[in-house]
N, C-alpha and C. Protein backbone atom coordinates (compact mmCIF):
# COMPACT_ATOMS: atom_id res chain seq x y z
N UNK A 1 6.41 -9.37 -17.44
CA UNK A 1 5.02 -9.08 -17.11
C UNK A 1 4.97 -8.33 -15.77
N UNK A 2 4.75 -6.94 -15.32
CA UNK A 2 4.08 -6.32 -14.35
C UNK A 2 3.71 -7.20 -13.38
N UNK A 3 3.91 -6.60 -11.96
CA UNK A 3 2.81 -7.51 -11.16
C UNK A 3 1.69 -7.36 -11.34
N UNK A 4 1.05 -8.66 -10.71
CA UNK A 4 -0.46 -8.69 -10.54
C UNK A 4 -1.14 -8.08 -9.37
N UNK A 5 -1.64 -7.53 -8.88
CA UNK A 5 -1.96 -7.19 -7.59
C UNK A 5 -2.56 -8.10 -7.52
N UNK A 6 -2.93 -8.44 -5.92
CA UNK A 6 -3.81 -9.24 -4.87
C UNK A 6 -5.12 -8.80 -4.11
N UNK A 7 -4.70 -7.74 -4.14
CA UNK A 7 -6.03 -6.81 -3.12
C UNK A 7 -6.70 -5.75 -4.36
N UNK A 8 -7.88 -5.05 -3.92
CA UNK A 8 -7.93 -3.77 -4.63
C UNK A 8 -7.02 -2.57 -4.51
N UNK A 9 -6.85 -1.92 -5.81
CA UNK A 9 -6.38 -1.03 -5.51
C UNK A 9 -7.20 0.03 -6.26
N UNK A 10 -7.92 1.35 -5.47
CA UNK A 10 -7.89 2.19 -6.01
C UNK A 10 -7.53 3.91 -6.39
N UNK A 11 -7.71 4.71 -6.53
CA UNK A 11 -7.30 5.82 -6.60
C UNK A 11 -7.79 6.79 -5.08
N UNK A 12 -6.87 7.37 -4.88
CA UNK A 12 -7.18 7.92 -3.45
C UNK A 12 -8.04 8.50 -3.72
N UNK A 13 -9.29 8.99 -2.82
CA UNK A 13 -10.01 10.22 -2.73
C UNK A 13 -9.98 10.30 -0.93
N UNK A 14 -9.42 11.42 -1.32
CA UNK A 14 -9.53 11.84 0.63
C UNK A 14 -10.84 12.22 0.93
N UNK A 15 -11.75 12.84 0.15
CA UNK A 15 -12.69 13.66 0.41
C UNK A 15 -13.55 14.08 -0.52
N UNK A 16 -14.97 14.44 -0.75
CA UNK A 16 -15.92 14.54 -1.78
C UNK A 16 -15.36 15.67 -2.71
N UNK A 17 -14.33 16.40 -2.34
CA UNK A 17 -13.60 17.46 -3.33
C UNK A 17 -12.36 17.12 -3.83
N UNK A 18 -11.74 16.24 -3.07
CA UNK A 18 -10.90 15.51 -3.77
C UNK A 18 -10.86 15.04 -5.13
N UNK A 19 -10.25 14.94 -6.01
CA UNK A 19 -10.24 15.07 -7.48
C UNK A 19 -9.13 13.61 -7.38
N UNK A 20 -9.35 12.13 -7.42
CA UNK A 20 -8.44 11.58 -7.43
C UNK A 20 -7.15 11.33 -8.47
N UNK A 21 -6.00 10.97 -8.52
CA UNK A 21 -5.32 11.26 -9.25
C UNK A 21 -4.32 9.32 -9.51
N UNK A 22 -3.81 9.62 -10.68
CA UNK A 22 -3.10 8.31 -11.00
C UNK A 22 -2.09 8.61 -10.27
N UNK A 23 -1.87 9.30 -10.00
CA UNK A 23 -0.53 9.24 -8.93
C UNK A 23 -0.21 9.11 -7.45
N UNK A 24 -1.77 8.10 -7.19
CA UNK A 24 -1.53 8.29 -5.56
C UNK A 24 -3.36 6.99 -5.37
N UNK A 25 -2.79 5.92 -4.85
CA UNK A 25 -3.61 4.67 -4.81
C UNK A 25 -3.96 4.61 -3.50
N UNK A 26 -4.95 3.58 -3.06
CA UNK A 26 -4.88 2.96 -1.95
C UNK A 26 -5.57 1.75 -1.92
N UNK A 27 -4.63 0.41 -1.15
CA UNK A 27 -4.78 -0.60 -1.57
C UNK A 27 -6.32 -0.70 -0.25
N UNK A 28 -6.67 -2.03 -0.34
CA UNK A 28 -7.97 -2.45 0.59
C UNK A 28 -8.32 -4.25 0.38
N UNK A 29 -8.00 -4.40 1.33
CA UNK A 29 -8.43 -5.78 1.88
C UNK A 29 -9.64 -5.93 2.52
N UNK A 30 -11.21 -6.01 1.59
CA UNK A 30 -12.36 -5.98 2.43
C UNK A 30 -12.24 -4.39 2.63
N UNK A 31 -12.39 -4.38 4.08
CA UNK A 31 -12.78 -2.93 4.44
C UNK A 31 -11.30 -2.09 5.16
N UNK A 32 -10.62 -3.32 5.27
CA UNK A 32 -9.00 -2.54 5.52
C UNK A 32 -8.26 -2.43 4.85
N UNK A 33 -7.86 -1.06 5.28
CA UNK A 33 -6.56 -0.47 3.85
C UNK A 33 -5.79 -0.82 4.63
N UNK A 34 -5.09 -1.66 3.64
CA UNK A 34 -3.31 -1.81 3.64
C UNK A 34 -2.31 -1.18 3.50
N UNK A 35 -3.03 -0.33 2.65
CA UNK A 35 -1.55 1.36 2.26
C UNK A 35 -1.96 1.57 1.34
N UNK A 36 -0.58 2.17 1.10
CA UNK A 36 -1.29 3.38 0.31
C UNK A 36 0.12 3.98 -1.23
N UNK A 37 0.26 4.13 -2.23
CA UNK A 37 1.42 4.24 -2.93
C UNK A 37 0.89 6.05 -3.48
N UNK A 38 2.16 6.12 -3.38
CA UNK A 38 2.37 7.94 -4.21
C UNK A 38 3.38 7.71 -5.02
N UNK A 39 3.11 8.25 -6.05
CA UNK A 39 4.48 9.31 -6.78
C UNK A 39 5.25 10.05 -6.58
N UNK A 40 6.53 10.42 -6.24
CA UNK A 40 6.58 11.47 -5.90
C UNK A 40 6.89 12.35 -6.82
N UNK A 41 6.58 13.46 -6.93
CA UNK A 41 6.64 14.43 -8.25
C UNK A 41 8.07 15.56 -8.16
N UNK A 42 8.96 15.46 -6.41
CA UNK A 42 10.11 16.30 -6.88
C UNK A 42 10.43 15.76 -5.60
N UNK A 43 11.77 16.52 -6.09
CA UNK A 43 13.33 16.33 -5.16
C UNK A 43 14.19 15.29 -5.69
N UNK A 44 14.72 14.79 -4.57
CA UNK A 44 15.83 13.33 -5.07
C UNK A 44 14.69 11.98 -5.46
N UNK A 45 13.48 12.00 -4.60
CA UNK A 45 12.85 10.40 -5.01
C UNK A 45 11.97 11.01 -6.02
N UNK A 46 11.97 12.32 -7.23
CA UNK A 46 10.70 12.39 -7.93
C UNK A 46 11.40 10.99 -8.98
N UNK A 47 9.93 10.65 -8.99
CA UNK A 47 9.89 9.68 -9.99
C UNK A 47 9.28 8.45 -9.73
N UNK A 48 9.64 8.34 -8.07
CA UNK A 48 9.74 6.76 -7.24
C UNK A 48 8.20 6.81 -6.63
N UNK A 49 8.14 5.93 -6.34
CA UNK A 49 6.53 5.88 -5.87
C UNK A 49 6.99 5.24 -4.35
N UNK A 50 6.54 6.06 -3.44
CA UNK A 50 6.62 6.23 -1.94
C UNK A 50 5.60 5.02 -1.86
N UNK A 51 6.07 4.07 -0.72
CA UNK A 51 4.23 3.20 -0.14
C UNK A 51 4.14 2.84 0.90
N UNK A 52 3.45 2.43 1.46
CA UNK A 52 3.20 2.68 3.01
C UNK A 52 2.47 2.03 3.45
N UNK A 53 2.39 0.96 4.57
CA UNK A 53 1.59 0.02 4.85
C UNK A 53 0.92 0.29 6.25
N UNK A 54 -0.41 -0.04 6.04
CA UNK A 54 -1.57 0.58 7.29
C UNK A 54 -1.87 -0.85 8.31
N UNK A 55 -2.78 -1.62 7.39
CA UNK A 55 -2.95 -2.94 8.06
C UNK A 55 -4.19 -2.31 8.81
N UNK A 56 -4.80 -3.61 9.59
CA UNK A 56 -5.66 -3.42 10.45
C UNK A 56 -5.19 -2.59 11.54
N UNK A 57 -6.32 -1.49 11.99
CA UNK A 57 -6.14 -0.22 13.05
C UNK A 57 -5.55 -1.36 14.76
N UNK A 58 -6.60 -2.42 15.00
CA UNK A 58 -6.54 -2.69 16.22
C UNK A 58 -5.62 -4.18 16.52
N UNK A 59 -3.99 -4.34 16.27
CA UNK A 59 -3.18 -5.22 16.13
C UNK A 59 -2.31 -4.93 17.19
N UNK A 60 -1.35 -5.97 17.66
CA UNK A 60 -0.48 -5.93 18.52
C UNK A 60 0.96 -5.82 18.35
N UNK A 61 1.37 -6.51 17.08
CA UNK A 61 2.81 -6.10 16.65
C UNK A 61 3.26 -5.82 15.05
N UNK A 62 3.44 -4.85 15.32
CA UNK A 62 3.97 -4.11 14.02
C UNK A 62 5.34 -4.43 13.50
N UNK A 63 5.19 -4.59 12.11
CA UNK A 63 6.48 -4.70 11.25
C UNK A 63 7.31 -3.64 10.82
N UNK A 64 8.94 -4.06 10.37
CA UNK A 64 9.51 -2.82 10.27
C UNK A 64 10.04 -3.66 8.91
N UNK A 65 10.41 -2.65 7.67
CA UNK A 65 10.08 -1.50 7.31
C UNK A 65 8.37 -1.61 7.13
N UNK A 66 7.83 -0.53 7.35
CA UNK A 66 6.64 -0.28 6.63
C UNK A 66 6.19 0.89 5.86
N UNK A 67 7.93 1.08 5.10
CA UNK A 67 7.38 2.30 4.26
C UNK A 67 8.74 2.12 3.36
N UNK A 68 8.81 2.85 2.16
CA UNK A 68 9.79 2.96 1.34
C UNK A 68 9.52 3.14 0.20
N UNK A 69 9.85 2.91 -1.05
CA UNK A 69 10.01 3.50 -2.38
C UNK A 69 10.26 2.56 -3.50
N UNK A 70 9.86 2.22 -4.76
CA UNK A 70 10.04 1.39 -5.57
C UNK A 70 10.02 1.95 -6.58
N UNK A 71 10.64 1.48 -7.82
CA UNK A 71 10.71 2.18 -9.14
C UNK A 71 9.27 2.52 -9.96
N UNK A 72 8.88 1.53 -9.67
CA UNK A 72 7.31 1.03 -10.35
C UNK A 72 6.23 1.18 -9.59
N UNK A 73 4.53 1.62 -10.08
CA UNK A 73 4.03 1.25 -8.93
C UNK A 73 3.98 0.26 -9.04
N UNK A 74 3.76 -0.28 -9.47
CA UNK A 74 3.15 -1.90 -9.77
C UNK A 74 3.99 -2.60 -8.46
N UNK A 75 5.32 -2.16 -8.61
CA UNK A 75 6.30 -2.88 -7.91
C UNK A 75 6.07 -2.75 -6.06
N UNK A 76 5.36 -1.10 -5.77
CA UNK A 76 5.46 -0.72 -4.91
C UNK A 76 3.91 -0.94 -4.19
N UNK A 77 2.81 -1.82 -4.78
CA UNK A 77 1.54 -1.94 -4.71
C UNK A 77 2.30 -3.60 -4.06
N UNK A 78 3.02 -4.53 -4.74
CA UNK A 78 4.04 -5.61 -4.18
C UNK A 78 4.41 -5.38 -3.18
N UNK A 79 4.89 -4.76 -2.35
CA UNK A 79 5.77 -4.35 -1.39
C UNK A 79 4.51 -4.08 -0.34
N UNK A 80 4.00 -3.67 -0.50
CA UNK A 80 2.64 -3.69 0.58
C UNK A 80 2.08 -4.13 0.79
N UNK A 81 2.08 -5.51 -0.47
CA UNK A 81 1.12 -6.13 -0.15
C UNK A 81 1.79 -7.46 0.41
N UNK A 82 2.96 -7.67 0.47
CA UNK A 82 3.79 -8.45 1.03
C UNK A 82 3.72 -8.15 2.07
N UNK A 83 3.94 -7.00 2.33
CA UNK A 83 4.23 -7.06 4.38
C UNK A 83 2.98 -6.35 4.87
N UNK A 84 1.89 -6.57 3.95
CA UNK A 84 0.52 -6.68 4.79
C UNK A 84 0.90 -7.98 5.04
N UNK A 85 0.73 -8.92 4.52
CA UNK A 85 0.95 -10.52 4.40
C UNK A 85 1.89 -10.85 5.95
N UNK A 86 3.28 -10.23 6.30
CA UNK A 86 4.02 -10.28 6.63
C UNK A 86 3.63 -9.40 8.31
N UNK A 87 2.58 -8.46 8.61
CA UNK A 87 2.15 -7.77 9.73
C UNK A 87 0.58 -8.87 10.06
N UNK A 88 -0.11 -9.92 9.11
CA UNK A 88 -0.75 -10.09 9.72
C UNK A 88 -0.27 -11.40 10.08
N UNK A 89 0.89 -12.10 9.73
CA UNK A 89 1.40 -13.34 10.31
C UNK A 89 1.93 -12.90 11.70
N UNK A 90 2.53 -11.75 11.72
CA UNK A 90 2.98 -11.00 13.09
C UNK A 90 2.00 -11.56 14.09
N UNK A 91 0.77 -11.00 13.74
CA UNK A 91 -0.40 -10.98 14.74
C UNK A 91 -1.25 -12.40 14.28
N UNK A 92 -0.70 -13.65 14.19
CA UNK A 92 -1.38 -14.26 14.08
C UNK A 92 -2.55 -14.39 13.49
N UNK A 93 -2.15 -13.66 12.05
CA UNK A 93 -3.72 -13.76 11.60
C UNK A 93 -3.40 -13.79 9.98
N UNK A 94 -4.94 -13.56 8.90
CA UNK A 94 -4.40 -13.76 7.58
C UNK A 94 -5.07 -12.93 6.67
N UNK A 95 -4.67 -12.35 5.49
CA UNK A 95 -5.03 -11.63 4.75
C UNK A 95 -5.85 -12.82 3.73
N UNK A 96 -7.03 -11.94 3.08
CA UNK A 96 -7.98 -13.00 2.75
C UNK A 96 -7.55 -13.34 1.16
N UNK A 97 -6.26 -12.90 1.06
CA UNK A 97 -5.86 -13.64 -0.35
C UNK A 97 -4.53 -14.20 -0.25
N UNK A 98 -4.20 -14.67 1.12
CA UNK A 98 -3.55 -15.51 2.12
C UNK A 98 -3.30 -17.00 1.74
């Protein structure tokens, strides 16, 4: 069975011309994004879905890794949302599906 996600996730739109696409999400806790997952479509990682963790803008200590690559998104929507989990224990604090 796929993961389940925890947070929302939806399809990026950068901008009112933006055309969002299945190949590029962004997760959100409330009103903070957590990250963000891509596809990548070429080179050595096409295939892998890049993801990237944001967290709240105004925090004091940041986690490492907060970026990398997973086979799946599903897998890679996991991975962010773990070390959101994992950046707000940093800072003493909790994600609201904590």
């Amino acid at each position: 069975m796929p993961y389940q996600p925890l947070y929302h996730w939806r399809r990026t739109k950068l901008d009112e011309r933006d055309k969002p696409r299945d190949s590029d999400w962004s997760g959100y806790d409330g009103e903070i994004g957590i990250g963000r997952i891509q596809l990548q479509p070429h080179g050595p990682t096409k295939g892998k879905w890049m993801w990237n963790l944001h967290g709240p803008m105004k925090i004091r200590n940041r986690v490492l890794p907060h970026s990398g690559y997973a086979d799946e998104g599903r897998e890679a929507m996991r991975k962010v949302e773990e070390r959101y989990h994992d950046l707000m224990a940093a800072n003493g604090m909790k994600g609201s599906k904590q």
